[in-house]
N, C-alpha and C. Protein backbone atom coordinates (compact mmCIF):
# COMPACT_ATOMS: atom_id res chain seq x y z
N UNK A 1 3.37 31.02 8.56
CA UNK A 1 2.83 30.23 7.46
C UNK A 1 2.17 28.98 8.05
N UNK A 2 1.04 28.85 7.48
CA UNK A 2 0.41 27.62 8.02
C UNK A 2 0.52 26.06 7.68
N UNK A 3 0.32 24.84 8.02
CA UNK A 3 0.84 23.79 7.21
C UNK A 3 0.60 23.28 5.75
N UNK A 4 -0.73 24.19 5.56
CA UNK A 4 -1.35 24.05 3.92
C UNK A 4 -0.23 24.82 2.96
N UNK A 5 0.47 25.60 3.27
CA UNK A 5 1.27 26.69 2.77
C UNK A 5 2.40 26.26 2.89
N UNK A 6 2.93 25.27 3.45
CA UNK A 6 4.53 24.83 3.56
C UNK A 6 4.72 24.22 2.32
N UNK A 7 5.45 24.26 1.55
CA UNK A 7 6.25 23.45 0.72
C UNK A 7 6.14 22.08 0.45
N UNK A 8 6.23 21.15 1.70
CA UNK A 8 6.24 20.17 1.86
C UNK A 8 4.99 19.39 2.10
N UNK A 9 3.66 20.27 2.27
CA UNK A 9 2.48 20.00 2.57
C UNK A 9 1.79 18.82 1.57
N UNK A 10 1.83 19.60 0.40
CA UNK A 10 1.01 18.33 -0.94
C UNK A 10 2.01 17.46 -0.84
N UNK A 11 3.04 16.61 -0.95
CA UNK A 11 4.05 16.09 -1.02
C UNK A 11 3.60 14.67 0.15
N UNK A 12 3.28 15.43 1.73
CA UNK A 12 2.95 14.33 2.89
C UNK A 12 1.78 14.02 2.05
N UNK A 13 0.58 14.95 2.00
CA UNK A 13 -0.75 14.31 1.65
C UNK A 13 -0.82 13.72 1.02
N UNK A 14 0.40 13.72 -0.54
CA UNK A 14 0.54 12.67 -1.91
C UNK A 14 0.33 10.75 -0.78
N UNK A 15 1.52 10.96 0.44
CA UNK A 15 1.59 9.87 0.41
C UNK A 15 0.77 9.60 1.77
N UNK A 16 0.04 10.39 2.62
CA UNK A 16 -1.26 9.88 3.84
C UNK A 16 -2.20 9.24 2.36
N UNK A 17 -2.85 9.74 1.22
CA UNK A 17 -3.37 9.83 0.54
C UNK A 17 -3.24 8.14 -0.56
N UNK A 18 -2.14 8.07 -1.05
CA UNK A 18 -1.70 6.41 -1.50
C UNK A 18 -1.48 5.35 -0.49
N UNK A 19 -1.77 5.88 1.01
CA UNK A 19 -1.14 4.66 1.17
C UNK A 19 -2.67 4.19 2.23
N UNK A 20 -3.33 5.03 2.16
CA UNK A 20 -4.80 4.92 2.99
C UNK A 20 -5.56 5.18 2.58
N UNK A 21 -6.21 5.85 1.19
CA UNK A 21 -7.03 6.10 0.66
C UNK A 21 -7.60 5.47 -0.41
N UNK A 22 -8.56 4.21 -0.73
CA UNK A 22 -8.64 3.24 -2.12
C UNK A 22 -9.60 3.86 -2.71
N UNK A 23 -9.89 5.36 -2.88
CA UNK A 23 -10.34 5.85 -3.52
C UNK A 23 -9.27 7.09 -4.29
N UNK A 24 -8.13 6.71 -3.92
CA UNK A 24 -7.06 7.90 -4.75
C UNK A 24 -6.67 7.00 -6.05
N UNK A 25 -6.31 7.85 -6.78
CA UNK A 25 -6.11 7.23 -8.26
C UNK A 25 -4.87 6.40 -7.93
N UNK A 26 -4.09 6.92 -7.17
CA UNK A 26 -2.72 6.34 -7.04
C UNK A 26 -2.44 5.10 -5.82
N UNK A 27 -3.51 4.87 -5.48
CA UNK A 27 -3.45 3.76 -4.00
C UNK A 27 -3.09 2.61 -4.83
N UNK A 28 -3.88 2.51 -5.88
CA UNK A 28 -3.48 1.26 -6.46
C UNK A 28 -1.82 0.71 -6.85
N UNK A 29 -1.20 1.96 -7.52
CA UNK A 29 -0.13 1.85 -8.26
C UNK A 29 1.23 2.38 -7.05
N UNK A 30 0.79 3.38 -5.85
CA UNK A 30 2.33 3.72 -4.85
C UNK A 30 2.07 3.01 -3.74
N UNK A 31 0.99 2.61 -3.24
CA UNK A 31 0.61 2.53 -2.08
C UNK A 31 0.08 1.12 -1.31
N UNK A 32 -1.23 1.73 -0.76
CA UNK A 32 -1.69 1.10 0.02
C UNK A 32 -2.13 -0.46 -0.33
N UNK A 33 -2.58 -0.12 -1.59
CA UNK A 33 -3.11 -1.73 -2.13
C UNK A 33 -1.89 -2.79 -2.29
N UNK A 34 -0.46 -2.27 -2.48
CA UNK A 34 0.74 -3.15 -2.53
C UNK A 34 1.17 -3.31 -0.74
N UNK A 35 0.63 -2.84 -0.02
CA UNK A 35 1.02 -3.40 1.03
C UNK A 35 1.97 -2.20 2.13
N UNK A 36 2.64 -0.57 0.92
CA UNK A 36 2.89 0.01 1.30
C UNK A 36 2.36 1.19 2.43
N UNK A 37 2.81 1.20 3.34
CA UNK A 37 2.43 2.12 4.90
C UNK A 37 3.18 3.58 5.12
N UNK A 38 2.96 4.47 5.67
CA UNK A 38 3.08 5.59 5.69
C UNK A 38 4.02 5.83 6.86
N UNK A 39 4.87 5.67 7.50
CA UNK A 39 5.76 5.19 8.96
C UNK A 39 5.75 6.90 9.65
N UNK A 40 5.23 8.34 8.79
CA UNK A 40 5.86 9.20 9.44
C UNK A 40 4.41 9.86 10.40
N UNK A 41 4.58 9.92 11.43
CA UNK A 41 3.38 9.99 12.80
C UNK A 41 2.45 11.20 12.12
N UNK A 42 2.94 12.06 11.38
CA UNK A 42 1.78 13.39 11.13
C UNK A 42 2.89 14.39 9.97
N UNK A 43 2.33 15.82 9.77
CA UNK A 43 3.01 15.89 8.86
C UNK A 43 4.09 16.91 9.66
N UNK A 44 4.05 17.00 10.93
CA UNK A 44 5.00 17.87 11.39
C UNK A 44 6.67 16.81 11.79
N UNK A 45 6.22 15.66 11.87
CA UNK A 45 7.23 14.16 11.66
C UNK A 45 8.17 14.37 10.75
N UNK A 46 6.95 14.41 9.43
CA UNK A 46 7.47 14.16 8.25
C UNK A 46 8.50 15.72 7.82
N UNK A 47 8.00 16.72 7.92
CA UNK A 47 8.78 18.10 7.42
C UNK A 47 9.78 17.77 8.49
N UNK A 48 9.91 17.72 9.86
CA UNK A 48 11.49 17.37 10.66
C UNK A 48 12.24 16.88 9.76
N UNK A 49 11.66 15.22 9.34
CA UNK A 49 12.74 14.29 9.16
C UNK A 49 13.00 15.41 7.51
N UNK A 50 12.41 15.52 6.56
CA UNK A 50 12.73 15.67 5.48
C UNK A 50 13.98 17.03 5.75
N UNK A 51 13.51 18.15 6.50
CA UNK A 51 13.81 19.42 6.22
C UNK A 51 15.67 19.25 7.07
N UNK A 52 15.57 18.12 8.19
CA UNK A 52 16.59 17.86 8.88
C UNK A 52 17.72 17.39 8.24
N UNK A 53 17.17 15.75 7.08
CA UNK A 53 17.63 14.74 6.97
C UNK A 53 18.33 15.29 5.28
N UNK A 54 17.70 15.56 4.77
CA UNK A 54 16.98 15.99 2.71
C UNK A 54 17.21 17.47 2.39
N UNK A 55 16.52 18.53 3.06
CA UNK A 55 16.48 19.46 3.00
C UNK A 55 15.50 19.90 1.77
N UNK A 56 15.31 21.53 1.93
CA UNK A 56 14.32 21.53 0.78
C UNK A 56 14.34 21.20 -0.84
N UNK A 57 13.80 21.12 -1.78
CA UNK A 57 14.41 20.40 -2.86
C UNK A 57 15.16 21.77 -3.60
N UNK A 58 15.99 21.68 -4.55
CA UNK A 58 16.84 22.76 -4.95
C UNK A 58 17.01 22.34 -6.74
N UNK A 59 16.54 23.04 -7.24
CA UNK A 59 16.75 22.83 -8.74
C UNK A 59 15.52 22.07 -9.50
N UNK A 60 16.61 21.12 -10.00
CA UNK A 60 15.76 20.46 -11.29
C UNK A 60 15.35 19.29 -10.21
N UNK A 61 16.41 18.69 -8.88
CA UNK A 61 15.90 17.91 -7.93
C UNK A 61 14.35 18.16 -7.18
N UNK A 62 13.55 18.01 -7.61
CA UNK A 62 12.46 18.83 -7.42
C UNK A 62 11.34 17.35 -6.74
N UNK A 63 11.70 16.09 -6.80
CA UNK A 63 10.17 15.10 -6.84
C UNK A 63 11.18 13.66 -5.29
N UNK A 64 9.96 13.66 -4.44
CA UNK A 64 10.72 13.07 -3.21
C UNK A 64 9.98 11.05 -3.86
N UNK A 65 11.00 10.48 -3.73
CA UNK A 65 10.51 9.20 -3.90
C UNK A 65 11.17 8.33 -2.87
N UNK A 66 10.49 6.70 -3.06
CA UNK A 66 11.19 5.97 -2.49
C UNK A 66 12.29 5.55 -2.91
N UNK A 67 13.25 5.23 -2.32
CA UNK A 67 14.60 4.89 -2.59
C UNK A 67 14.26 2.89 -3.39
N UNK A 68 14.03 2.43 -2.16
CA UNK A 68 13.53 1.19 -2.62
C UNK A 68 12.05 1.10 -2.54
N UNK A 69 11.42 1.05 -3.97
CA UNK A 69 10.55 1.08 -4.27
C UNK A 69 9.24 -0.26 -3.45
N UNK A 70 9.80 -0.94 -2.82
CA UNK A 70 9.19 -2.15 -2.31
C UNK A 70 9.11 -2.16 -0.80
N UNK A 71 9.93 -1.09 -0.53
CA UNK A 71 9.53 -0.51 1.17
C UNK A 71 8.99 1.01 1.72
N UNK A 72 8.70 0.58 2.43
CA UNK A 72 7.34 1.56 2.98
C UNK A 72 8.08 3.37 2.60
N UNK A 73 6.82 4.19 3.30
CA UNK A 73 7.61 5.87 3.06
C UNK A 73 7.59 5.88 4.55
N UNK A 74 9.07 6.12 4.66
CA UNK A 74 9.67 5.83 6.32
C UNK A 74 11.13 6.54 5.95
N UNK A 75 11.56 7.19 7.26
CA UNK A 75 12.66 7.74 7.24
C UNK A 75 13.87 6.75 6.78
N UNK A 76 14.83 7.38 6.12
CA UNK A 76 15.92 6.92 5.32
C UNK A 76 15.55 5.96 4.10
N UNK A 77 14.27 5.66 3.86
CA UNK A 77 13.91 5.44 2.31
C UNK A 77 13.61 6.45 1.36
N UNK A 78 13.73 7.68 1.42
CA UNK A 78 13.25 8.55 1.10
C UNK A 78 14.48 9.72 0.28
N UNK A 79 14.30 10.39 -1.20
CA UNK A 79 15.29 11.09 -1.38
C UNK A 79 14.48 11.99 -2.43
N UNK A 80 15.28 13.17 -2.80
CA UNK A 80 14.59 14.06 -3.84
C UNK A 80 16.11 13.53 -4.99
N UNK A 81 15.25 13.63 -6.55
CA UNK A 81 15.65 13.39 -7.37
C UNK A 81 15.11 13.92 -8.34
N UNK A 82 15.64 13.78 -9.77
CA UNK A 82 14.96 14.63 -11.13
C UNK A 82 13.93 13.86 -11.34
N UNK A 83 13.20 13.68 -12.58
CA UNK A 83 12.67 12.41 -13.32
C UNK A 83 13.01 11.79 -13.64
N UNK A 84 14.30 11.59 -14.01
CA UNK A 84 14.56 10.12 -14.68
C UNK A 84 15.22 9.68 -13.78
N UNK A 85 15.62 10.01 -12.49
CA UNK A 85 15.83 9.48 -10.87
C UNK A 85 14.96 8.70 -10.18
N UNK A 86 13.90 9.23 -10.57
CA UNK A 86 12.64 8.46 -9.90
C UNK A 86 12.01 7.39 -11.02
N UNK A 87 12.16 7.35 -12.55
CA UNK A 87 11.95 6.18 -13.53
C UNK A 87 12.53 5.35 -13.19
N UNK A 88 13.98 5.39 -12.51
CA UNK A 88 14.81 4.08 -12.45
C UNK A 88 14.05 3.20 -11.38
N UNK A 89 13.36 3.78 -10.67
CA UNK A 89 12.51 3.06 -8.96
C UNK A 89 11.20 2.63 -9.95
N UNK A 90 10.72 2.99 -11.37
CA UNK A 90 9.11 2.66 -11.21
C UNK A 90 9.30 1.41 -11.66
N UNK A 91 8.27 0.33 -11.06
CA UNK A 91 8.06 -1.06 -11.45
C UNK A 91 8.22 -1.14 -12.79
N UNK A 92 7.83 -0.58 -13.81
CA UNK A 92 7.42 -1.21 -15.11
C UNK A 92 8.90 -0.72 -16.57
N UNK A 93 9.98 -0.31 -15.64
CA UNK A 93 11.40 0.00 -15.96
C UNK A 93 11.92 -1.49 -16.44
N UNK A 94 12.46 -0.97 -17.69
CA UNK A 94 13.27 -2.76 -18.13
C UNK A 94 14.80 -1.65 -18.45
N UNK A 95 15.57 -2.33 -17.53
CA UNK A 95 17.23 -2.23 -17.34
C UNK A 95 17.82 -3.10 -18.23
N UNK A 96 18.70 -2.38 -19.05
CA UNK A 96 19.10 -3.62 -20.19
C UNK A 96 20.84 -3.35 -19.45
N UNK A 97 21.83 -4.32 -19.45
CA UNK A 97 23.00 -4.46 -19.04
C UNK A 97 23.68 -5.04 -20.30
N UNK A 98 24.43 -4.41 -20.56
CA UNK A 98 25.90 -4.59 -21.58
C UNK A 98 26.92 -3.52 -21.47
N UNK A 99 27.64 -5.14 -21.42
CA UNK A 99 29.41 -4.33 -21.84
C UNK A 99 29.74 -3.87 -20.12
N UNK A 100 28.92 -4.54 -18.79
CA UNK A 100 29.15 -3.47 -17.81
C UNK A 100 28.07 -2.47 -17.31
N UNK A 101 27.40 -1.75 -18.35
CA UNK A 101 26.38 -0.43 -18.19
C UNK A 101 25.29 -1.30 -18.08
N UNK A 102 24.74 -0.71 -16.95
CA UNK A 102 22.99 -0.92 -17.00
C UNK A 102 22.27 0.44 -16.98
N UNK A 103 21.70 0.27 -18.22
CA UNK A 103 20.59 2.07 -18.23
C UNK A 103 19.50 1.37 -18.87
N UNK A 104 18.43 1.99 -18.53
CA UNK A 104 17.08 2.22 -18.76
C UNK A 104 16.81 1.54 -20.53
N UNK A 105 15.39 1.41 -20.87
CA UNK A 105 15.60 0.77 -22.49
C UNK A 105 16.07 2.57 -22.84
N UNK A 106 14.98 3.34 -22.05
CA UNK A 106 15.12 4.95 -23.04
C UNK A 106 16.55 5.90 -22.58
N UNK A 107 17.44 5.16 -22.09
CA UNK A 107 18.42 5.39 -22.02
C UNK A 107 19.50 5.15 -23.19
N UNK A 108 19.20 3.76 -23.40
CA UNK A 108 19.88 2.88 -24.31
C UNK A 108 19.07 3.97 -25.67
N UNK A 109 17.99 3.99 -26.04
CA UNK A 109 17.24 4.08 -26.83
C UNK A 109 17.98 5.73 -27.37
N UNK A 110 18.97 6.50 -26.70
CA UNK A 110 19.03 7.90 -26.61
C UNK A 110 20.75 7.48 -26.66
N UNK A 111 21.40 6.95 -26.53
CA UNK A 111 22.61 6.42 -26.75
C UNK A 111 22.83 5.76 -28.52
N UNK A 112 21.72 4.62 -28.49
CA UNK A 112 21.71 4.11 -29.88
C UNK A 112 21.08 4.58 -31.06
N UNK A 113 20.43 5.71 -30.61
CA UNK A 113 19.20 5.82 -32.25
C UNK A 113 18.15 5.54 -32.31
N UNK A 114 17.93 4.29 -31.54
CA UNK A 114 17.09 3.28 -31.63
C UNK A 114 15.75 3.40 -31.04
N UNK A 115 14.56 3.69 -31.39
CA UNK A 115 13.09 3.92 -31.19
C UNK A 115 13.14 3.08 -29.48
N UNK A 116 12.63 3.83 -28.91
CA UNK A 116 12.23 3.01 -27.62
C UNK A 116 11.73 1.82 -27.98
N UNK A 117 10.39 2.21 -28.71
CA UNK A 117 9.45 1.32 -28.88
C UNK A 117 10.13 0.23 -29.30
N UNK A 118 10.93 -0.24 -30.46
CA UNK A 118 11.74 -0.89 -31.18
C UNK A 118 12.47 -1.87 -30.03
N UNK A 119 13.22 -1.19 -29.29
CA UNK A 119 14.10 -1.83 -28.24
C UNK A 119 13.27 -2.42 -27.30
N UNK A 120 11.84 -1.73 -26.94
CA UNK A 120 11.12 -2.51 -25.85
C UNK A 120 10.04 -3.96 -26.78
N UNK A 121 10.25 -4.09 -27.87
CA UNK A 121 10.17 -5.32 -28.76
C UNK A 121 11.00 -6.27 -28.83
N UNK A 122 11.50 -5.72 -28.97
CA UNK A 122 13.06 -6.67 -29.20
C UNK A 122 13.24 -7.35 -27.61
N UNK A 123 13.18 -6.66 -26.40
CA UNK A 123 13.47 -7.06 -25.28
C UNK A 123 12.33 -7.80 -24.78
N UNK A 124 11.02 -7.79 -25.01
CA UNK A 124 9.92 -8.70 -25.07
C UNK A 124 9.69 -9.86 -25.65
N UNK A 125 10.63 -9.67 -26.90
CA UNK A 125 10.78 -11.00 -27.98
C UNK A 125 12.23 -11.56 -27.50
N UNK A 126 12.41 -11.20 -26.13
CA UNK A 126 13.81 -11.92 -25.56
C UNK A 126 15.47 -12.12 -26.26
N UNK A 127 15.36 -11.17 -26.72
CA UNK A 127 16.64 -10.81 -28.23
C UNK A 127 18.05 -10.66 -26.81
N UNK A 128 19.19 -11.10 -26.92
CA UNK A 128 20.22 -10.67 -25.96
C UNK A 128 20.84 -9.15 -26.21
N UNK A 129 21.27 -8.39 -25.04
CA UNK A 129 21.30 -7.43 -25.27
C UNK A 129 22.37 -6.96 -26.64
N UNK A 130 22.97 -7.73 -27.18
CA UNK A 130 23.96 -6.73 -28.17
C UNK A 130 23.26 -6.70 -29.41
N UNK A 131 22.31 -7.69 -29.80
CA UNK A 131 21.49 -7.78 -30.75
C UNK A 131 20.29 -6.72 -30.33
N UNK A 132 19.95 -6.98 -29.14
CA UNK A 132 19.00 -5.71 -29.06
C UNK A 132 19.03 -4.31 -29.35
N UNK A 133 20.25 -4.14 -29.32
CA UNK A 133 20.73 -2.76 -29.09
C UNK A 133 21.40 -2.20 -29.92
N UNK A 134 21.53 -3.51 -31.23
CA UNK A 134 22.17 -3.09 -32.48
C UNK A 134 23.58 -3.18 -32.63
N UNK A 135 24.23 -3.61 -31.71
CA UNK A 135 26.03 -3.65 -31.25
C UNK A 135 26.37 -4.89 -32.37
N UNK A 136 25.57 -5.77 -32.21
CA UNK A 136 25.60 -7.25 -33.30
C UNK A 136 24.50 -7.73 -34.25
N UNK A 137 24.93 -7.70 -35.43
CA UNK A 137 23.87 -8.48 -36.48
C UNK A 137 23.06 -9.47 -36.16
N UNK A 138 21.52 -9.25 -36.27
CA UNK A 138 21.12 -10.48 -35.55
C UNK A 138 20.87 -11.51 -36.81
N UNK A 139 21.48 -12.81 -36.84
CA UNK A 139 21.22 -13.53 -37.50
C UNK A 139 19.46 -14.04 -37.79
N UNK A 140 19.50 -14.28 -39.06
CA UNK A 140 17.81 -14.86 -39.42
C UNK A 140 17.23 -15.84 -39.13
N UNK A 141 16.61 -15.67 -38.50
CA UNK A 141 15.59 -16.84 -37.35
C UNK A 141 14.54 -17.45 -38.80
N UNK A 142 14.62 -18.29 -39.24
CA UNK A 142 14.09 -18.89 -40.57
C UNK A 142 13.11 -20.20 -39.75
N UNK A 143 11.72 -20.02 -39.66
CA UNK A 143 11.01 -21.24 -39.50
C UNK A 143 10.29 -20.56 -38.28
N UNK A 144 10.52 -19.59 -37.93
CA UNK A 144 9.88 -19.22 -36.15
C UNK A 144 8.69 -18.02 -36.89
């Protein structure tokens, strides 16, 4: 099998591709324009470390991301996870914390009833989380 045909092939190019290319849709938003670098030498580097370190993906674990979203794609930042594994890493995620739990708004939003949209208002209009989330009556803000 050749390297176009491996498994792991679109996956390296996703990220030679964001992190060097300012003509990929995605340089702007994974990559290169934030400062992020590509650390693995070619893609026969990259299938070692992954196939050694990760192994191939198995299930619903199906999408390789960065672990910490603010450092480069380099060995041991790197893991396969579902989708909502890899939402918790994207920048534009608001983590609401109560009672202890920190989950996602559409976490909370799937726990409470409560419209995403609704909760990502409320958390924009700076509401504390038990009022946000419906746990406490929010008293009437009269004059604002």
């Amino acid at each position: 099998m050749g390297k176009h045909e491996h498994p792991l092939y679109k996956r390296y190019r996703f990220i030679v591709d964001v992190t060097s290319n300012p003509n990929d849709p995605n340089y702007h938003a994974y990559g290169g324009a934030m400062g992020i670098e590509n650390h693995f030498r070619d893609f026969e580097h990259f299938c070692d470390y992954v196939e050694s370190k990760l192994g191939l993906p198995l299930g619903a674990k199906k999408r390789l991301y960065r672990k910490d979203p603010k450092d480069h794609y380099r060995p041991g930042n790197l893991a396969w996870g579902t989708a909502r594994d890899v939402s918790y890493k994207q920048k534009n995620v608001y983590l609401i914390k109560y009672k202890g739990k920190i989950k996602t708004l559409g976490d909370w939003s799937l726990e409470t009833g409560i419209p995403h949209s609704r909760l990502l208002d409320r958390h924009k209009a700076g509401w504390p989380p038990a009022e946000l989330l419906g746990f406490k009556k929010r008293k009437p803000r009269y004059g604002n």
